[in-house]
PDB file of N, CA and C in Angstrom:
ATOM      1  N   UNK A   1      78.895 -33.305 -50.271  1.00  0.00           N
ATOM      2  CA  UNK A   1      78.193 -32.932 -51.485  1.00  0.00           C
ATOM      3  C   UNK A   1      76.728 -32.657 -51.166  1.00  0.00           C
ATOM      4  N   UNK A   2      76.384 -32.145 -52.184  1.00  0.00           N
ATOM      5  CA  UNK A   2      74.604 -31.701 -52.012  1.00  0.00           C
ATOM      6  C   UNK A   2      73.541 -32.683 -51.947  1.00  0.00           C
ATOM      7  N   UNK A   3      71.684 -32.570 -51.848  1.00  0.00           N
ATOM      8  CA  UNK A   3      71.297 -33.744 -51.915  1.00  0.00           C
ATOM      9  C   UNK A   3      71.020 -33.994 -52.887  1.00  0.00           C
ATOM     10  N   UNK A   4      71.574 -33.333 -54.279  1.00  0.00           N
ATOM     11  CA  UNK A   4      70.881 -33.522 -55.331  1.00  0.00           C
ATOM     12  C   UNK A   4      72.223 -34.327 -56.444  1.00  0.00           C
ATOM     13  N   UNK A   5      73.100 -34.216 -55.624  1.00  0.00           N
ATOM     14  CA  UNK A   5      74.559 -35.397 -56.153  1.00  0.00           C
ATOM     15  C   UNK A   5      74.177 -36.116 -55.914  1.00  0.00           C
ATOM     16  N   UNK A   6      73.762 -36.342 -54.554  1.00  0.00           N
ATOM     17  CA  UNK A   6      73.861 -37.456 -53.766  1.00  0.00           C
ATOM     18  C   UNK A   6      72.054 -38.244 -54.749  1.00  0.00           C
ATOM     19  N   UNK A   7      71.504 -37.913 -55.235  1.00  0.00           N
ATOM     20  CA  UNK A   7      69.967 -38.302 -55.339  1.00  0.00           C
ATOM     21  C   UNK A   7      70.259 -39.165 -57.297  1.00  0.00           C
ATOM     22  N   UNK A   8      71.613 -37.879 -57.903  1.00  0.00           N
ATOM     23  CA  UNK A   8      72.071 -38.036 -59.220  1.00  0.00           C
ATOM     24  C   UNK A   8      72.572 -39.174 -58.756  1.00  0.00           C
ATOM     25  N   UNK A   9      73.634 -39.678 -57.630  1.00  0.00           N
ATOM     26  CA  UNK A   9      74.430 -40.874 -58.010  1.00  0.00           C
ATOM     27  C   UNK A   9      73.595 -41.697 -57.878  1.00  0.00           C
ATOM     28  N   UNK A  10      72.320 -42.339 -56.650  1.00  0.00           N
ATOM     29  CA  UNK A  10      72.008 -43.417 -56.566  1.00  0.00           C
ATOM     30  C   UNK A  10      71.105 -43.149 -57.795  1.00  0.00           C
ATOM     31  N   UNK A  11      70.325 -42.639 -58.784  1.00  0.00           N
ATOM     32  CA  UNK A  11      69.946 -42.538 -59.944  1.00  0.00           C
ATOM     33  C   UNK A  11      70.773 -43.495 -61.102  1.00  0.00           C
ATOM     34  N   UNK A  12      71.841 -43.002 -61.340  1.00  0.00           N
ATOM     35  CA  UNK A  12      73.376 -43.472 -61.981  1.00  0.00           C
ATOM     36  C   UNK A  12      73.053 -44.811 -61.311  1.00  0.00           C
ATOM     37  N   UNK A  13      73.818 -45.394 -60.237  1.00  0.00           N
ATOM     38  CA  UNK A  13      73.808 -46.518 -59.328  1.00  0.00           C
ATOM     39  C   UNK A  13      72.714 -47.286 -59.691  1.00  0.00           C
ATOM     40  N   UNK A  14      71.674 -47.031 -59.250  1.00  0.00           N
ATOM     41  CA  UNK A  14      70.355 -47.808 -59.320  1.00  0.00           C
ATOM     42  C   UNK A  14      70.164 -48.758 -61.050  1.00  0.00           C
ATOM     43  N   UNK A  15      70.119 -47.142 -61.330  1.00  0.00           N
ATOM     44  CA  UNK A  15      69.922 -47.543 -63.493  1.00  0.00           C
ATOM     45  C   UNK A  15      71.187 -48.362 -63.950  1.00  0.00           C
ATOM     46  N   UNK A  16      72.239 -48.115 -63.516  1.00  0.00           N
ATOM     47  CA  UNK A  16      73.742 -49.043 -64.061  1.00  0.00           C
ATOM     48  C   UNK A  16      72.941 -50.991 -63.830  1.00  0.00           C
ATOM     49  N   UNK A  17      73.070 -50.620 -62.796  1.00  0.00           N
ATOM     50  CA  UNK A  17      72.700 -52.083 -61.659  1.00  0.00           C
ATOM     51  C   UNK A  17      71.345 -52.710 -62.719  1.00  0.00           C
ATOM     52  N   UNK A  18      70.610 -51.899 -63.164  1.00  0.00           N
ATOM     53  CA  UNK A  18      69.186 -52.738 -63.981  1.00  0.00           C
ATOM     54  C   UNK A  18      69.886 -52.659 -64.997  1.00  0.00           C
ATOM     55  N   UNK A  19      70.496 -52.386 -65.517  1.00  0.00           N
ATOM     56  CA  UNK A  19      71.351 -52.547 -66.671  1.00  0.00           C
ATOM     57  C   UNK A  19      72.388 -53.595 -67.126  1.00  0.00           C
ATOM     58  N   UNK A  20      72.526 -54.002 -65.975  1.00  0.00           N
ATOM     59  CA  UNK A  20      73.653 -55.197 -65.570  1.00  0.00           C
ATOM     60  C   UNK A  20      74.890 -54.779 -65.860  1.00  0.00           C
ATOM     61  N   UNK A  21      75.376 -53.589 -65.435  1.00  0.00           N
ATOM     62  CA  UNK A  21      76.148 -53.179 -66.178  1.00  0.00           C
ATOM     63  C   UNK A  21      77.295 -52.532 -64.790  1.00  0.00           C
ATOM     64  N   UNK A  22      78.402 -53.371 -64.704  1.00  0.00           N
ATOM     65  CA  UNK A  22      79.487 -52.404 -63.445  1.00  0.00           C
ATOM     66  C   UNK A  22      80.024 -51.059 -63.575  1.00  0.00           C
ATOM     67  N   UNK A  23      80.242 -50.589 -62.933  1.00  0.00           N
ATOM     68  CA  UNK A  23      81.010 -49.439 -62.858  1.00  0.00           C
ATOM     69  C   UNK A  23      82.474 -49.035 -64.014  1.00  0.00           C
ATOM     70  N   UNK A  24      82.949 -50.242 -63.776  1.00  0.00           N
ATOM     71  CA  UNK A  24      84.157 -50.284 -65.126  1.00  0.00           C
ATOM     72  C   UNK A  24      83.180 -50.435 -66.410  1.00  0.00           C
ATOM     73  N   UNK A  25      82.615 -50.944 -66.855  1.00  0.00           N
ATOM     74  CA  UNK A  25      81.727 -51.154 -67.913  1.00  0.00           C
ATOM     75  C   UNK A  25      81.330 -49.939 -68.532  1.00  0.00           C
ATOM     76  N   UNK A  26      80.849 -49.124 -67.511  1.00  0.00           N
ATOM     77  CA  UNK A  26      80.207 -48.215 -67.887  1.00  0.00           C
ATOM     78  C   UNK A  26      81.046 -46.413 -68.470  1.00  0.00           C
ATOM     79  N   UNK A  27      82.089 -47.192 -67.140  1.00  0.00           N
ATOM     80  CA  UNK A  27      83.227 -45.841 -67.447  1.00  0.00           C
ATOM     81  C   UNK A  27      83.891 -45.660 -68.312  1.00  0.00           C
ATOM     82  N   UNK A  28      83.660 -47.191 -68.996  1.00  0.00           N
ATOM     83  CA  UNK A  28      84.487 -47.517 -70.364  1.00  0.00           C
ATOM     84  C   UNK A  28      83.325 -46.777 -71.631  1.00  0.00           C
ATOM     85  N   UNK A  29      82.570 -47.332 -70.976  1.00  0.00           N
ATOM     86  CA  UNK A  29      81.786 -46.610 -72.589  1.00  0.00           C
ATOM     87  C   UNK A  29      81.403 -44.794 -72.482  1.00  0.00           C
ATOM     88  N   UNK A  30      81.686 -44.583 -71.507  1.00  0.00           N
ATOM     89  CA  UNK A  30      82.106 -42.720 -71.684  1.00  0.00           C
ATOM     90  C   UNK A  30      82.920 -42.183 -71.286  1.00  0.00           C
ATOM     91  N   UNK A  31      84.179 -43.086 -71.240  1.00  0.00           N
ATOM     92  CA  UNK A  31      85.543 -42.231 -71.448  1.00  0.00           C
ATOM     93  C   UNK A  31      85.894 -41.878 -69.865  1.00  0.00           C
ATOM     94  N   UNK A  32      85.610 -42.647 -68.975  1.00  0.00           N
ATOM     95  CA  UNK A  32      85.655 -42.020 -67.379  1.00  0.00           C
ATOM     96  C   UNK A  32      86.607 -43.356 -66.434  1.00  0.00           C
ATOM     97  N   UNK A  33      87.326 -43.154 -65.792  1.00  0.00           N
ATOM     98  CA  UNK A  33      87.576 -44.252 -64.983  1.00  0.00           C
ATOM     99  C   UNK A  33      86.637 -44.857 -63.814  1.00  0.00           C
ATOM    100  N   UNK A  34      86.490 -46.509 -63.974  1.00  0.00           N
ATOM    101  CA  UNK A  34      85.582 -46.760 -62.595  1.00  0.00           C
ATOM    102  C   UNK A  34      85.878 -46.029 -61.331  1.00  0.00           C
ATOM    103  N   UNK A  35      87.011 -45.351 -60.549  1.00  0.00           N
ATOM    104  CA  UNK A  35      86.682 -45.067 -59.264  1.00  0.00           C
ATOM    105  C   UNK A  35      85.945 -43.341 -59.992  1.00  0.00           C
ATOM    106  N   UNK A  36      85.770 -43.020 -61.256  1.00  0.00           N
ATOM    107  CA  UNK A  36      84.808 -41.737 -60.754  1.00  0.00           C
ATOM    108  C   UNK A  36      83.522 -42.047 -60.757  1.00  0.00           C
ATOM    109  N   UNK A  37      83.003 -43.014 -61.557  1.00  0.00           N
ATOM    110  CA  UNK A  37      81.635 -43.383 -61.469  1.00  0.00           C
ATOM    111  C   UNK A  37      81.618 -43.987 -60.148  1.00  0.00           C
ATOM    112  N   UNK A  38      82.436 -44.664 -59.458  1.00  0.00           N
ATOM    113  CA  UNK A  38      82.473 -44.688 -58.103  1.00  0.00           C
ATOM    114  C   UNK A  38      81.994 -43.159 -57.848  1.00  0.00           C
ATOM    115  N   UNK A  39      82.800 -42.198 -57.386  1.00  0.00           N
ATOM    116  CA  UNK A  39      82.123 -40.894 -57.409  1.00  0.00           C
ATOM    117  C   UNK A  39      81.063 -40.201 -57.540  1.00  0.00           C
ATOM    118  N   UNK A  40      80.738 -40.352 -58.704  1.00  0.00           N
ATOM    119  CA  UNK A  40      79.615 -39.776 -59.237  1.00  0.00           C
ATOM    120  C   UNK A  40      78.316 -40.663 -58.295  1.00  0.00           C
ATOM    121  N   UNK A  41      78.410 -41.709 -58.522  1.00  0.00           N
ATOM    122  CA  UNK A  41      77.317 -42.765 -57.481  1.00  0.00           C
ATOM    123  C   UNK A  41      77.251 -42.456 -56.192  1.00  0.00           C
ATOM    124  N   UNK A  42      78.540 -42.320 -55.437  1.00  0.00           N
ATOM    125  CA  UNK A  42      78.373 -42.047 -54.133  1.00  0.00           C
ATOM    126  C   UNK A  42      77.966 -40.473 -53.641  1.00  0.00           C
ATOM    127  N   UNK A  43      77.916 -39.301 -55.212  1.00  0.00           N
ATOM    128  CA  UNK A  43      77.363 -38.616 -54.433  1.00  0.00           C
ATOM    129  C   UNK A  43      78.696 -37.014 -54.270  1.00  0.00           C
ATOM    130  N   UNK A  44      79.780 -37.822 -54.522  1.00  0.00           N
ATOM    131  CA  UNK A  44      81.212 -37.465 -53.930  1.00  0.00           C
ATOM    132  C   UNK A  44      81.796 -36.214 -54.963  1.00  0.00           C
ATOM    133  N   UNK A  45      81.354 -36.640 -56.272  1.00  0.00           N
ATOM    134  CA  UNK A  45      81.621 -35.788 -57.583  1.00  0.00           C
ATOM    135  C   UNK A  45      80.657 -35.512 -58.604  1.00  0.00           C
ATOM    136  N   UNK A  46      80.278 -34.495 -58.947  1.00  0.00           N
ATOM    137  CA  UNK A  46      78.784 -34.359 -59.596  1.00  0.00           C
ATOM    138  C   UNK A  46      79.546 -33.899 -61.066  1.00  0.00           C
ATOM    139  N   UNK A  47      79.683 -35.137 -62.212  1.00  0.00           N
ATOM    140  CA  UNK A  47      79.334 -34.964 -63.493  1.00  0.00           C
ATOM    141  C   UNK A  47      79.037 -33.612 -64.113  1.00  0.00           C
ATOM    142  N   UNK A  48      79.812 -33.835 -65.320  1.00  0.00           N
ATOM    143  CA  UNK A  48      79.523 -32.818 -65.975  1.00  0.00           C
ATOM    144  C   UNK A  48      78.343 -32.685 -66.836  1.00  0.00           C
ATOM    145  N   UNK A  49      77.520 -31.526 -67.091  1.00  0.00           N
ATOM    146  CA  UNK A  49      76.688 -31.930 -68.121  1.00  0.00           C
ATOM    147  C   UNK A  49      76.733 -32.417 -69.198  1.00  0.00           C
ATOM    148  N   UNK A  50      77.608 -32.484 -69.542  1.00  0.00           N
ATOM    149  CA  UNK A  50      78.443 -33.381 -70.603  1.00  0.00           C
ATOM    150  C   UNK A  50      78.243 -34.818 -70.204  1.00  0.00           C
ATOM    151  N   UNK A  51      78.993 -34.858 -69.320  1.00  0.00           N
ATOM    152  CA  UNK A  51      79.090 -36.450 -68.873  1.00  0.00           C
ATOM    153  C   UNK A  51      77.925 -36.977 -68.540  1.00  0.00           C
ATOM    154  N   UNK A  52      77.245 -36.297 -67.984  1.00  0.00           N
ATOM    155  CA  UNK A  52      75.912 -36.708 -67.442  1.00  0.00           C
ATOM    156  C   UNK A  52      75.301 -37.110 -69.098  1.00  0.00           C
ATOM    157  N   UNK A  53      75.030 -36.357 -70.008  1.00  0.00           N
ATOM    158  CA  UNK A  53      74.817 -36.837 -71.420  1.00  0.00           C
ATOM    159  C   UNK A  53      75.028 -37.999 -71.762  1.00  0.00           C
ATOM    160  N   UNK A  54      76.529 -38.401 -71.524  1.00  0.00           N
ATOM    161  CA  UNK A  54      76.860 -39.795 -71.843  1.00  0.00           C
ATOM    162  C   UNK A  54      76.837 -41.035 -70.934  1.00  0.00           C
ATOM    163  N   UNK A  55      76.661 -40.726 -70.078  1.00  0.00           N
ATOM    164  CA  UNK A  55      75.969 -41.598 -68.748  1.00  0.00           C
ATOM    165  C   UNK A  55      74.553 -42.012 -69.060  1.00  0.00           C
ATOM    166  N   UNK A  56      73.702 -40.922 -69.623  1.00  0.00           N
ATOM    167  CA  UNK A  56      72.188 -40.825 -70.032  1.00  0.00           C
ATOM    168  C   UNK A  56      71.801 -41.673 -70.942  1.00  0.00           C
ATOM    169  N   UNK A  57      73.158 -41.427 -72.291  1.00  0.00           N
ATOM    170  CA  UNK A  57      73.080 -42.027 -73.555  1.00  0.00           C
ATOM    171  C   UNK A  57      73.507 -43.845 -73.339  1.00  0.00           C
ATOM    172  N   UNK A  58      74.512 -44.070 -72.431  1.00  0.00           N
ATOM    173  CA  UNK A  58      75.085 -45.325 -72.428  1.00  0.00           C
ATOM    174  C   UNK A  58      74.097 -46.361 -71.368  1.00  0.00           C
ATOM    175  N   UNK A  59      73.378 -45.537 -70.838  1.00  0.00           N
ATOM    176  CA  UNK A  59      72.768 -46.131 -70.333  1.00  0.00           C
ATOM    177  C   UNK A  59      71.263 -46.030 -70.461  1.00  0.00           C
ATOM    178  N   UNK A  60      70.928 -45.687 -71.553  1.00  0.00           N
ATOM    179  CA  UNK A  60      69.224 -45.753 -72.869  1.00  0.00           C
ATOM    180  C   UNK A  60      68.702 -45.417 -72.026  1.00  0.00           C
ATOM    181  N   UNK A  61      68.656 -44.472 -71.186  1.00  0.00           N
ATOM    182  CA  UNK A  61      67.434 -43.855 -70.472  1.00  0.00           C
ATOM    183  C   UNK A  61      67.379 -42.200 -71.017  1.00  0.00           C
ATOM    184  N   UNK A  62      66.444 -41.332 -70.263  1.00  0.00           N
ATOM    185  CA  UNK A  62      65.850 -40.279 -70.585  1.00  0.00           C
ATOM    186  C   UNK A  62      65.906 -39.187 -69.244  1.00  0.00           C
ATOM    187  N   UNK A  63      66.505 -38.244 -69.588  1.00  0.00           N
ATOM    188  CA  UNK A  63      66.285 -37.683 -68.109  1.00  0.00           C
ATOM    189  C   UNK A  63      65.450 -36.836 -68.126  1.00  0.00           C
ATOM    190  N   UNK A  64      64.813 -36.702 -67.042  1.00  0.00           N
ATOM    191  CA  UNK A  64      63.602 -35.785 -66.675  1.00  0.00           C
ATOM    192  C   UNK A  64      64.071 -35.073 -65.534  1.00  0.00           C
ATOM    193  N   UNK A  65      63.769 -33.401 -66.000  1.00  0.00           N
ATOM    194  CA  UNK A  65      63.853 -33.048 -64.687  1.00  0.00           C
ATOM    195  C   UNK A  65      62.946 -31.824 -64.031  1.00  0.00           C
ATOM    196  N   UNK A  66      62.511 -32.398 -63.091  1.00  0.00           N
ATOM    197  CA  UNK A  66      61.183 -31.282 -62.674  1.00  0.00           C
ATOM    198  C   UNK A  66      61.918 -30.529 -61.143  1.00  0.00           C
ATOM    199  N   UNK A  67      61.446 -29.039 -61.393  1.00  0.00           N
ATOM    200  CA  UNK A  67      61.559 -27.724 -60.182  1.00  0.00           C
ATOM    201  C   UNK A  67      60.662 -27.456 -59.735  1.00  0.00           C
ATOM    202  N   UNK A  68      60.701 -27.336 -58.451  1.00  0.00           N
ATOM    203  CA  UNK A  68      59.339 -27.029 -57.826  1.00  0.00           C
ATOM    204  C   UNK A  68      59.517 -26.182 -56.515  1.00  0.00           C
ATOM    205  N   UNK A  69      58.712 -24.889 -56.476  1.00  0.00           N
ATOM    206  CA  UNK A  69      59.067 -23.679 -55.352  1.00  0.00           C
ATOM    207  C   UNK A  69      59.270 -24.904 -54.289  1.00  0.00           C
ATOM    208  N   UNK A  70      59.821 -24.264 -52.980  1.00  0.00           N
ATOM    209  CA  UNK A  70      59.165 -24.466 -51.774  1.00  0.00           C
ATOM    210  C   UNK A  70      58.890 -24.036 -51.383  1.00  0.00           C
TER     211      UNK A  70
END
């Protein structure tokens, strides 16, 4: 996968974890099974914008996202 899955899952990962919140926990509250948020964390499967929505929402954060040439 790309580095920007890979940058989305430990994002996901990181924020779940301050959340106190596992992987089943979380997959439960947007409709996903724990081994894809397994996925999605490791990087392996990149979310839909959809899902990413409810990942965003279940887990009260805000996403920001900044582009920048190189």
């Amino acid at each position: 996968m790309s580095d920007i899955a890979e940058q989305v899952g430990e994002l996901i990962k990181q924020t779940r974890k301050e959340k106190g919140l596992t992987q089943k926990e979380l997959g439960e509250k947007i409709g996903v099974s724990e081994s894809m948020i397994n996925k999605y964390e490791s990087g392996k499967q990149n979310p839909t914008i959809a899902t990413l929505s409810k990942i965003i929402e279940a887990l009260g954060v805000r996403l920001k996202i900044s582009v920048e040439k190189r």
